[in-house]
C-alpha atoms as a PDB file:
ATOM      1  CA  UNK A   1     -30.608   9.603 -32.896  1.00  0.00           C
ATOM      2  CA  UNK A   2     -30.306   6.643 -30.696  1.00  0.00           C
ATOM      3  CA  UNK A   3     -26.320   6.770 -31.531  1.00  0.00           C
ATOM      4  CA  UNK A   4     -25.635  10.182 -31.416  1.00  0.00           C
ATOM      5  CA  UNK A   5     -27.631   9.688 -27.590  1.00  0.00           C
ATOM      6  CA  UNK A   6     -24.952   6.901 -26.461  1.00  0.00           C
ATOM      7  CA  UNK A   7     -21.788   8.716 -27.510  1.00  0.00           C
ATOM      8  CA  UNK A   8     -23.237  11.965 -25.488  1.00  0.00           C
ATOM      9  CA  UNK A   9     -23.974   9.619 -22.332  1.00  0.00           C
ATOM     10  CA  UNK A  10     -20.491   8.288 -22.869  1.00  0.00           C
ATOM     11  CA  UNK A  11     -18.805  11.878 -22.913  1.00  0.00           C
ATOM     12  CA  UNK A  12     -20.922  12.984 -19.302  1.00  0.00           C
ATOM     13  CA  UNK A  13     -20.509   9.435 -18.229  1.00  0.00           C
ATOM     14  CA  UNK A  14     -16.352  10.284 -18.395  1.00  0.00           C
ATOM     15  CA  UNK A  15     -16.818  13.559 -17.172  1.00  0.00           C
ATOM     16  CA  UNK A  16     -18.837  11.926 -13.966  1.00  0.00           C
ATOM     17  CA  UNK A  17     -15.706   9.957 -13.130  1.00  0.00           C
ATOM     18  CA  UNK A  18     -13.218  12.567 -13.664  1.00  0.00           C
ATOM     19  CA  UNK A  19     -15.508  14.978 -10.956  1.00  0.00           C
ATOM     20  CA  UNK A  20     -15.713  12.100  -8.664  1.00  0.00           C
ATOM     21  CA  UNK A  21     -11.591  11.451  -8.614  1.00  0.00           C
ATOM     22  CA  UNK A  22     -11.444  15.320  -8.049  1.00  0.00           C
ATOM     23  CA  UNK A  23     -13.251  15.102  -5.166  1.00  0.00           C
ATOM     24  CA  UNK A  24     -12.331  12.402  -3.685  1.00  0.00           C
ATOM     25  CA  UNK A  25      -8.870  13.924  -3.500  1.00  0.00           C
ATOM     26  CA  UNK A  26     -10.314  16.950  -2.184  1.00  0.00           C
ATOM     27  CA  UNK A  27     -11.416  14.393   0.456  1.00  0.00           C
ATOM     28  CA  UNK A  28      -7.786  12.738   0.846  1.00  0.00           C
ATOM     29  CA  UNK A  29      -6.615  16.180   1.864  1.00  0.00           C
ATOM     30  CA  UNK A  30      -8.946  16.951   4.088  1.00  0.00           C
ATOM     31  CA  UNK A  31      -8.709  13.591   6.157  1.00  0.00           C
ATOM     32  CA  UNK A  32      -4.970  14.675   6.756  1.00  0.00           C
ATOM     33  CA  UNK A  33      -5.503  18.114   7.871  1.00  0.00           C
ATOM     34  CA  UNK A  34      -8.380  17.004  10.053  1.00  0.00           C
ATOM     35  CA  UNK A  35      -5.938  14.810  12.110  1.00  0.00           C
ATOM     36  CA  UNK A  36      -3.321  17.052  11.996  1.00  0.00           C
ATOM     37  CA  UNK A  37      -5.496  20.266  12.937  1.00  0.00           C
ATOM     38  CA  UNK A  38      -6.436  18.041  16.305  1.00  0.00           C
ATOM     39  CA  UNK A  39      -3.125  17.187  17.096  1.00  0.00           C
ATOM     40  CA  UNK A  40      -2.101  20.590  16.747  1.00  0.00           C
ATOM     41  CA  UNK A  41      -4.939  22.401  18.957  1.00  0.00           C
ATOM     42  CA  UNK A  42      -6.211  19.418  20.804  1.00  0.00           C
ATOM     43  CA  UNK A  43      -9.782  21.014  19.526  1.00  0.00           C
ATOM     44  CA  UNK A  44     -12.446  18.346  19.294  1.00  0.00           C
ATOM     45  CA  UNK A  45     -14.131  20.610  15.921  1.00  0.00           C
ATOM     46  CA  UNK A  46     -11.139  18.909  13.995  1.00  0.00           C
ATOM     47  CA  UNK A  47     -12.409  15.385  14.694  1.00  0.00           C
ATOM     48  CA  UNK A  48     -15.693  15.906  13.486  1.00  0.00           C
ATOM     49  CA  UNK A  49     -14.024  17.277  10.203  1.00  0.00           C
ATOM     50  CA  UNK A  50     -11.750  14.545   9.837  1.00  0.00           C
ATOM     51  CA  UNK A  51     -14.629  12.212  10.263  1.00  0.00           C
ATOM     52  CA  UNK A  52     -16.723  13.663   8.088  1.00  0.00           C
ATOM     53  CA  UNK A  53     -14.235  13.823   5.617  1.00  0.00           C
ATOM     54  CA  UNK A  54     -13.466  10.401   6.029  1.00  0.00           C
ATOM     55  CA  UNK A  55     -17.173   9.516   5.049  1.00  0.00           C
ATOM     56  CA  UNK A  56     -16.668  11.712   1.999  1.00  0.00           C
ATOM     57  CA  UNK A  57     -13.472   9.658   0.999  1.00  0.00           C
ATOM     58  CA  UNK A  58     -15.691   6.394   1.396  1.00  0.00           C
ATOM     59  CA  UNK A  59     -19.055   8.082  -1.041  1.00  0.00           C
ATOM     60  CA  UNK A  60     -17.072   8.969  -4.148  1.00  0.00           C
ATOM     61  CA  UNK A  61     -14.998   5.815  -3.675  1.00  0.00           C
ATOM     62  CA  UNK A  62     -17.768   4.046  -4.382  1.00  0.00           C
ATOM     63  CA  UNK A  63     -18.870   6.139  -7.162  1.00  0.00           C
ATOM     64  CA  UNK A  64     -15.871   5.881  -8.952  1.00  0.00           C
ATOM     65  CA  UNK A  65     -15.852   2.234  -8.248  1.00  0.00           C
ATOM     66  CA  UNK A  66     -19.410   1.914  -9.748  1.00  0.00           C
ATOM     67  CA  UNK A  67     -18.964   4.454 -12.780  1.00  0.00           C
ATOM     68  CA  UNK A  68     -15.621   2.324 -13.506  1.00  0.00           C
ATOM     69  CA  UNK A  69     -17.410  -1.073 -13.232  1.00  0.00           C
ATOM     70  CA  UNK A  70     -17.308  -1.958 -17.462  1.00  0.00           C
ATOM     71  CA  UNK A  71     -13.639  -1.009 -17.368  1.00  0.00           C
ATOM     72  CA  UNK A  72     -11.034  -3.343 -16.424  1.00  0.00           C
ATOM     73  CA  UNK A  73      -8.171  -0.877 -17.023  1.00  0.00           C
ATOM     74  CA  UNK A  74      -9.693   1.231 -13.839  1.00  0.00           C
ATOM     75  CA  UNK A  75     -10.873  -1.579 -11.405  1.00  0.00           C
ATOM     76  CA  UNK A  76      -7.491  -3.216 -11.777  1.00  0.00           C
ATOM     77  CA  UNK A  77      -6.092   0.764 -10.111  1.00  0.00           C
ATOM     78  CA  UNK A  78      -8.674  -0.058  -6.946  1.00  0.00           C
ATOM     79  CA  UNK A  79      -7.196  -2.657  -3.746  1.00  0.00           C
ATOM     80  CA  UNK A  80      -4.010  -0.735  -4.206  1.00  0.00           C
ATOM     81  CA  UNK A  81      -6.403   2.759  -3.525  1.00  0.00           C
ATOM     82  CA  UNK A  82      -8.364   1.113  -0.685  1.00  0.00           C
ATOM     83  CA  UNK A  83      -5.161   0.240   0.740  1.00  0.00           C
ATOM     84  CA  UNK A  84      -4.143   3.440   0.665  1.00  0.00           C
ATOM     85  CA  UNK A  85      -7.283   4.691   1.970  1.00  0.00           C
ATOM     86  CA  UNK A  86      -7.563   2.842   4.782  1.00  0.00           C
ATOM     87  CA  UNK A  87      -3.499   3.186   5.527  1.00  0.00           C
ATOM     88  CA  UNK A  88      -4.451   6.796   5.866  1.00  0.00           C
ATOM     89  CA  UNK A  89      -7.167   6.650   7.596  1.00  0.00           C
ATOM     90  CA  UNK A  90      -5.032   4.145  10.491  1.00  0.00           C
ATOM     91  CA  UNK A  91      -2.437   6.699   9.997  1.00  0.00           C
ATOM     92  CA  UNK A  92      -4.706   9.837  11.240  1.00  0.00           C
ATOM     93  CA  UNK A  93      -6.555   7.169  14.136  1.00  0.00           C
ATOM     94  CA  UNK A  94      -2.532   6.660  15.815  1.00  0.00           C
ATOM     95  CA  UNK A  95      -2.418  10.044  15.110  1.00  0.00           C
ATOM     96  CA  UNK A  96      -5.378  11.351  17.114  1.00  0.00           C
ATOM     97  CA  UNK A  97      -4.861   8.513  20.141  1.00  0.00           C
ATOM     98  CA  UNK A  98      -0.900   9.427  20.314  1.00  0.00           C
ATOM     99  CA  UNK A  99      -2.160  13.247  20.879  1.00  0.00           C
ATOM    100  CA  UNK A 100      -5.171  12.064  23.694  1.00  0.00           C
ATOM    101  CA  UNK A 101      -2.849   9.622  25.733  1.00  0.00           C
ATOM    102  CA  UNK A 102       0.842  11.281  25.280  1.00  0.00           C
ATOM    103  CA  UNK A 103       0.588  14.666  23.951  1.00  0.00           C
ATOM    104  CA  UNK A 104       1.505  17.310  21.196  1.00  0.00           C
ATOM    105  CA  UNK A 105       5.222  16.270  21.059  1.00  0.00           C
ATOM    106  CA  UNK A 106       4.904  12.549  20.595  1.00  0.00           C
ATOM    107  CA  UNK A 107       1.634  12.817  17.981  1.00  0.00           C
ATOM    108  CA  UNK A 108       3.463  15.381  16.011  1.00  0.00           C
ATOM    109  CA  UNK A 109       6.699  13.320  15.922  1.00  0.00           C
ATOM    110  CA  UNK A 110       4.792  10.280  14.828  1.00  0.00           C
ATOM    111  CA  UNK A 111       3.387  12.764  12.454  1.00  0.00           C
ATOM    112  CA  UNK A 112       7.026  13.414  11.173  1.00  0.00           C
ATOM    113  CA  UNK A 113       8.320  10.296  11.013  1.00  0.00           C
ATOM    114  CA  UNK A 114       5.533   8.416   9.890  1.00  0.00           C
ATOM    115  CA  UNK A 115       4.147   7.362   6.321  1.00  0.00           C
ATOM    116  CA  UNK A 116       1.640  10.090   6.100  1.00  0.00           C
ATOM    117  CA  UNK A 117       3.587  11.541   3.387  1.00  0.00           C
ATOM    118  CA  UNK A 118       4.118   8.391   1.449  1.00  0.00           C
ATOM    119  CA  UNK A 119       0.641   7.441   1.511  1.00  0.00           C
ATOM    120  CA  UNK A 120      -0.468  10.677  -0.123  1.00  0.00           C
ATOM    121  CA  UNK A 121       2.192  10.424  -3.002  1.00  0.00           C
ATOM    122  CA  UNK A 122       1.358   7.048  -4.203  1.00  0.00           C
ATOM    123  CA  UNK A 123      -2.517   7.935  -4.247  1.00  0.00           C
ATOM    124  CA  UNK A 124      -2.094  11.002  -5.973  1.00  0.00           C
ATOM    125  CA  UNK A 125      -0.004   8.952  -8.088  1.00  0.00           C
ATOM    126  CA  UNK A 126      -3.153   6.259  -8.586  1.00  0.00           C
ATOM    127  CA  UNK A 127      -5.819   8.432  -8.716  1.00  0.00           C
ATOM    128  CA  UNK A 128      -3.711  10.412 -11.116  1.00  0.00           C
ATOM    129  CA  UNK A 129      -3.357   7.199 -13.667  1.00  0.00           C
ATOM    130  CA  UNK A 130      -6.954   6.972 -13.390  1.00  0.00           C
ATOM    131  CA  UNK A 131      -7.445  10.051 -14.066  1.00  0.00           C
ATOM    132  CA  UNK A 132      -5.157   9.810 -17.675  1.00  0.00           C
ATOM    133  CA  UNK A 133      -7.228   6.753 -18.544  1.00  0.00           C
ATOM    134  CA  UNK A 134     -10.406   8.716 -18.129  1.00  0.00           C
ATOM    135  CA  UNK A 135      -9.145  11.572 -20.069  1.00  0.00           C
ATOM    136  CA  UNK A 136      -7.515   9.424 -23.172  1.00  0.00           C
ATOM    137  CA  UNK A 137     -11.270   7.445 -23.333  1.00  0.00           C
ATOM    138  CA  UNK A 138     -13.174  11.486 -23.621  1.00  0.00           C
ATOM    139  CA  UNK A 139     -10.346  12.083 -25.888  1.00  0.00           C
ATOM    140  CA  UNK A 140     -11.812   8.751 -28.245  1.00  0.00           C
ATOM    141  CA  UNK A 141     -15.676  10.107 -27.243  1.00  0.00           C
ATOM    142  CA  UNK A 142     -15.434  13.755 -27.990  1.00  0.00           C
ATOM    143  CA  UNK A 143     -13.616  12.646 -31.451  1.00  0.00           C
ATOM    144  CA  UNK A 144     -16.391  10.182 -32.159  1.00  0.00           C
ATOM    145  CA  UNK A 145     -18.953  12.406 -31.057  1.00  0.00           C
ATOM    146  CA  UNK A 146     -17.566  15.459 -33.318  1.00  0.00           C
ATOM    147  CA  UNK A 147     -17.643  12.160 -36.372  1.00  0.00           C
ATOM    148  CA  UNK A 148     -21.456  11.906 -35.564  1.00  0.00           C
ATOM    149  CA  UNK A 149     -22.104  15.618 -35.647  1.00  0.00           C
ATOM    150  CA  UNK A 150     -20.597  15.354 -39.017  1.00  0.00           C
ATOM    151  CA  UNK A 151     -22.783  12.518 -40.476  1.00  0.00           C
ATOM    152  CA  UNK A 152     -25.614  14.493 -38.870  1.00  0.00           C
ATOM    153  CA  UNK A 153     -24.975  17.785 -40.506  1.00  0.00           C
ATOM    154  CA  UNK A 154     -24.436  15.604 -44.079  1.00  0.00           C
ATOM    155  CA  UNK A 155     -28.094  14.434 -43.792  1.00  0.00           C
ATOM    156  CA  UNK A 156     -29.662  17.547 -43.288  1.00  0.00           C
ATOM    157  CA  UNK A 157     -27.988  19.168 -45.759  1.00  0.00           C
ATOM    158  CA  UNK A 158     -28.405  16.095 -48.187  1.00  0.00           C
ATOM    159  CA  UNK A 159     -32.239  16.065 -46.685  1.00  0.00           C
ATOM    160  CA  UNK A 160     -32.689  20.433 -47.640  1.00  0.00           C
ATOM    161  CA  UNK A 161     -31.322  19.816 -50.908  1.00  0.00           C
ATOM    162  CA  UNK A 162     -33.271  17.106 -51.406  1.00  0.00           C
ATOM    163  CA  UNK A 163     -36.750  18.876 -50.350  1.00  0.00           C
ATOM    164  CA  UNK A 164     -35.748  21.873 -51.989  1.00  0.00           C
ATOM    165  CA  UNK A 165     -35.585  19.937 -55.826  1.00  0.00           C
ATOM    166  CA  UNK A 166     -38.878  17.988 -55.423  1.00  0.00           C
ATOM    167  CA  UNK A 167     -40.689  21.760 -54.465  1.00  0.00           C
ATOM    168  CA  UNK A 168     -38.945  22.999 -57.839  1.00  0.00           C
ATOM    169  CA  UNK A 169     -39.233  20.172 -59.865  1.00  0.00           C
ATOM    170  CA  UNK A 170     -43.568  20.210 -58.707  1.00  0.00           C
ATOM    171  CA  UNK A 171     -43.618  23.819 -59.441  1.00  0.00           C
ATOM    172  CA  UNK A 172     -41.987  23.288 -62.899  1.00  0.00           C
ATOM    173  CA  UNK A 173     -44.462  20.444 -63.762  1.00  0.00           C
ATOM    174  CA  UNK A 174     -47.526  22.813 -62.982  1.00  0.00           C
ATOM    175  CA  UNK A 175     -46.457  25.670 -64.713  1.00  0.00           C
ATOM    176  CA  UNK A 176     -46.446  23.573 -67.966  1.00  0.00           C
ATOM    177  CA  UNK A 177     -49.125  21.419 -67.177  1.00  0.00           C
ATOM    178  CA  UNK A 178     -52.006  22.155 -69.683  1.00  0.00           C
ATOM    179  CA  UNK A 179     -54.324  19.547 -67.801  1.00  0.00           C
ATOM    180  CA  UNK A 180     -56.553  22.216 -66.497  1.00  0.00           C
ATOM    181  CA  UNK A 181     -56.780  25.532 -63.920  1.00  0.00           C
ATOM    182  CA  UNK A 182     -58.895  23.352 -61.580  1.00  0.00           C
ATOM    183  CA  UNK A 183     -56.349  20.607 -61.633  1.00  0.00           C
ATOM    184  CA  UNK A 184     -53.558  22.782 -61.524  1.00  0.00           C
ATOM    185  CA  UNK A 185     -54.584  24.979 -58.552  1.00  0.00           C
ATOM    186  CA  UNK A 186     -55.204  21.821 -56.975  1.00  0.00           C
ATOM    187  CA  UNK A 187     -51.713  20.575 -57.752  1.00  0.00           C
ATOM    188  CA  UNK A 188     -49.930  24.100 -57.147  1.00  0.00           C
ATOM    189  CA  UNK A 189     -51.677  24.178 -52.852  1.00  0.00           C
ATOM    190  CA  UNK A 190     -50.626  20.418 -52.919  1.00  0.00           C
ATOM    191  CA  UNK A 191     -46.622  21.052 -53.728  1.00  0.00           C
ATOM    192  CA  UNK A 192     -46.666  24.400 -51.754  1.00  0.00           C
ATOM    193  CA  UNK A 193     -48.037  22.028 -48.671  1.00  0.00           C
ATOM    194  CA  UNK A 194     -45.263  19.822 -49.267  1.00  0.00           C
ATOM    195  CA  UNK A 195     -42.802  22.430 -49.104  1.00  0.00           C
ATOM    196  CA  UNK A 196     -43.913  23.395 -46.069  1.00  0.00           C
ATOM    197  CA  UNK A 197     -43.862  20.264 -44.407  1.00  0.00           C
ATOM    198  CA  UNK A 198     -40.301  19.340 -45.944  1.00  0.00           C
ATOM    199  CA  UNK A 199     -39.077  22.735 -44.233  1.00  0.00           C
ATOM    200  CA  UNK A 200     -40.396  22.069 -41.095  1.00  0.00           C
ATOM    201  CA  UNK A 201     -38.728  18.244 -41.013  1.00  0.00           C
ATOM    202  CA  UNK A 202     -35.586  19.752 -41.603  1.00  0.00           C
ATOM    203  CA  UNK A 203     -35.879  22.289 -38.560  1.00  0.00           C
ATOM    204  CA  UNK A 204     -37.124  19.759 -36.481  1.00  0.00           C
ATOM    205  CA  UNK A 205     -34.213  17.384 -37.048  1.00  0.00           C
ATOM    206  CA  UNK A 206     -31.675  20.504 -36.790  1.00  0.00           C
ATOM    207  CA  UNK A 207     -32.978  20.851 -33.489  1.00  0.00           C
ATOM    208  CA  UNK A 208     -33.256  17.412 -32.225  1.00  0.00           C
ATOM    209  CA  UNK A 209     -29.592  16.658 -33.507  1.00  0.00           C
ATOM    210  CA  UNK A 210     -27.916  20.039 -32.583  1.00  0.00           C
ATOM    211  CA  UNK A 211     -30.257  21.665 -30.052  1.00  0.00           C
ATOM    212  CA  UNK A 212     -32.004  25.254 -30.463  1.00  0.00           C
ATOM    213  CA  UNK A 213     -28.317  26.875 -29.533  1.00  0.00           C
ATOM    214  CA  UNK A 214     -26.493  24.556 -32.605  1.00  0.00           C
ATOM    215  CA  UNK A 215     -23.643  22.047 -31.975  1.00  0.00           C
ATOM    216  CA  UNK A 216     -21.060  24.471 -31.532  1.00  0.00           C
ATOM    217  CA  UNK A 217     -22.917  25.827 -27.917  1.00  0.00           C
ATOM    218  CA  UNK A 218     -22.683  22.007 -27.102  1.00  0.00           C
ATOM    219  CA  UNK A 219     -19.029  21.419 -28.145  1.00  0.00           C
ATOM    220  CA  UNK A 220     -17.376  24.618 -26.730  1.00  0.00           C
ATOM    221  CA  UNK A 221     -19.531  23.529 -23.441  1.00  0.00           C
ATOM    222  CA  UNK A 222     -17.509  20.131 -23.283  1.00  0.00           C
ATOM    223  CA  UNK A 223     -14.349  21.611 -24.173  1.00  0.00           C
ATOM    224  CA  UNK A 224     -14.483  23.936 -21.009  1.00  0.00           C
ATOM    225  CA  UNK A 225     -16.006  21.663 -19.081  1.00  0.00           C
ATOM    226  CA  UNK A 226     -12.795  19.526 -20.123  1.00  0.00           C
ATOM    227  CA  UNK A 227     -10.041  22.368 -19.694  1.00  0.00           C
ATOM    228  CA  UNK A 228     -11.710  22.944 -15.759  1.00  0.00           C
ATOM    229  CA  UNK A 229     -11.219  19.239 -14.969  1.00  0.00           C
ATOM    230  CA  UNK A 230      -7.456  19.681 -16.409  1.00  0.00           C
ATOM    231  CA  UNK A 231      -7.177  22.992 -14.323  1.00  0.00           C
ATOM    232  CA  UNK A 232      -8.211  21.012 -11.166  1.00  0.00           C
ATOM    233  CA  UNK A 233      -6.428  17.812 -11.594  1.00  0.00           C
ATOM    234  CA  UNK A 234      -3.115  19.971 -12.082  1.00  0.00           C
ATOM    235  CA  UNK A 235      -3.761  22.912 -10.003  1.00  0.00           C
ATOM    236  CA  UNK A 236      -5.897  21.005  -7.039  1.00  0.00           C
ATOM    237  CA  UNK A 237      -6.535  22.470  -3.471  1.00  0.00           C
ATOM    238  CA  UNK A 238      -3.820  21.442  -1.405  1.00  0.00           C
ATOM    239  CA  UNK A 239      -4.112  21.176   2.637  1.00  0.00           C
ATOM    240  CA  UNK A 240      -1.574  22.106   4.863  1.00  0.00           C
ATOM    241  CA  UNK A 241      -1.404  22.575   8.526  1.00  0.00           C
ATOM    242  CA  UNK A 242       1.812  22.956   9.897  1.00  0.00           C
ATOM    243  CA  UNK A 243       3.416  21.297  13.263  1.00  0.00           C
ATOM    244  CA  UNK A 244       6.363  22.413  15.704  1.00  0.00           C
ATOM    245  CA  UNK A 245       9.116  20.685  14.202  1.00  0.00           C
END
């Protein structure tokens, strides 16, 4: 039980991360189209979305960062991700102050030319490796939680068959017991009790093991849970705004 708990931790604990990288590119994109949403209208709304998204960046940073901490494979991705982070983030602040003190024609040229397009490839790129690590571990999970299931369902069955003789073999021995009605009554409630009681084990580990619904509910719930992640990571929201060449 206390197994079959830590692989099922481990398979939400890698789902966890994979949500958090999601969003914080989510976040990523919305940084740049704050800044670039500003500089285009010169509207002071787009500041306190870029701001606001900049705060998002910073909260599932750090949950990543902390969900990541027991794997050395994943921290090693991190100063070159906070250097990308806070390149973008000086990127967006020129941006902004080019737009206040010299206008839409010189913020959207620095816009342009600059590395804001750089910056976004090689942290999609990063969180993207994460993300390949994090799938290849629920790969190793699922598979050893599917291995557990397995064991699980050999015990109960082992357990049924097991309950199932002794309530045969007890019936058997009172039918040709000649001890005795009294005794065999007695003996015949006794082995009918036990029955019961093995039946009810059983049922009771089915449902502590597999839940009510059965493992199959639980499985086919990871494995979409799994193919949205994919779905996201390769299909993600992407943010334009466009600028007078």
């Amino acid at each position: 039980m206390v197994i079959s708990g830590e692989s099922d931790r481990s398979v939400r604990h890698t789902h966890e991360i994979l949500e958090n990288l999601d969003d914080l590119l989510v976040a990523m994109g919305s940084i740049e189209s704050g800044y670039r949403g500003f500089v285009l209208t010169g509207e002071e709304s787009y500041l306190e979305f870029y701001q606001a998204s900049i705060l998002s960046a910073q909260q599932h940073e750090s949950m990543v960062r902390n969900l990541t901490m027991d794997n050395p494979v994943q921290q090693s991705q991190w100063p070159a991700l906070e250097r990308l982070i806070t390149q973008k983030i000086q990127f967006g602040d020129r941006a902004i102050q080019l737009r206040r003190d010299e206008g839409l024609d010189a913020a959207a040229d620095a816009i342009h030319s600059g590395p804001g397009q750089r910056i976004m490839q090689e942290f999609h790129a990063a969180v993207r490796a994460m993300e390949d690590e994090e799938l290849r571990l629920l790969v190793l999970r699922d598979a050893d939680a599917k291995r557990r299931l397995g064991e699980t369902k050999a015990i109960l069955i082992f357990g049924s068959v097991l309950g199932l003789l002794s309530a045969v073999g007890a019936r058997w021995s009172i039918v040709h017991d000649s001890s005795g009605r009294g005794r065999a009554e007695a003996a015949l409630w006794d082995s009918e009790e036990k029955y019961r009681m093995v039946l009810e084990r059983i049922q009771a580990l089915r449902n502590l093991y597999l839940g009510p619904e059965g493992a199959g509910f639980e499985l086919e719930r990871r494995r979409r849970a799994h193919q949205r992640l994919l779905c996201r990571r390769d299909n993600g929201p992407q943010f334009f705004v466009f600028l007078p060449a």
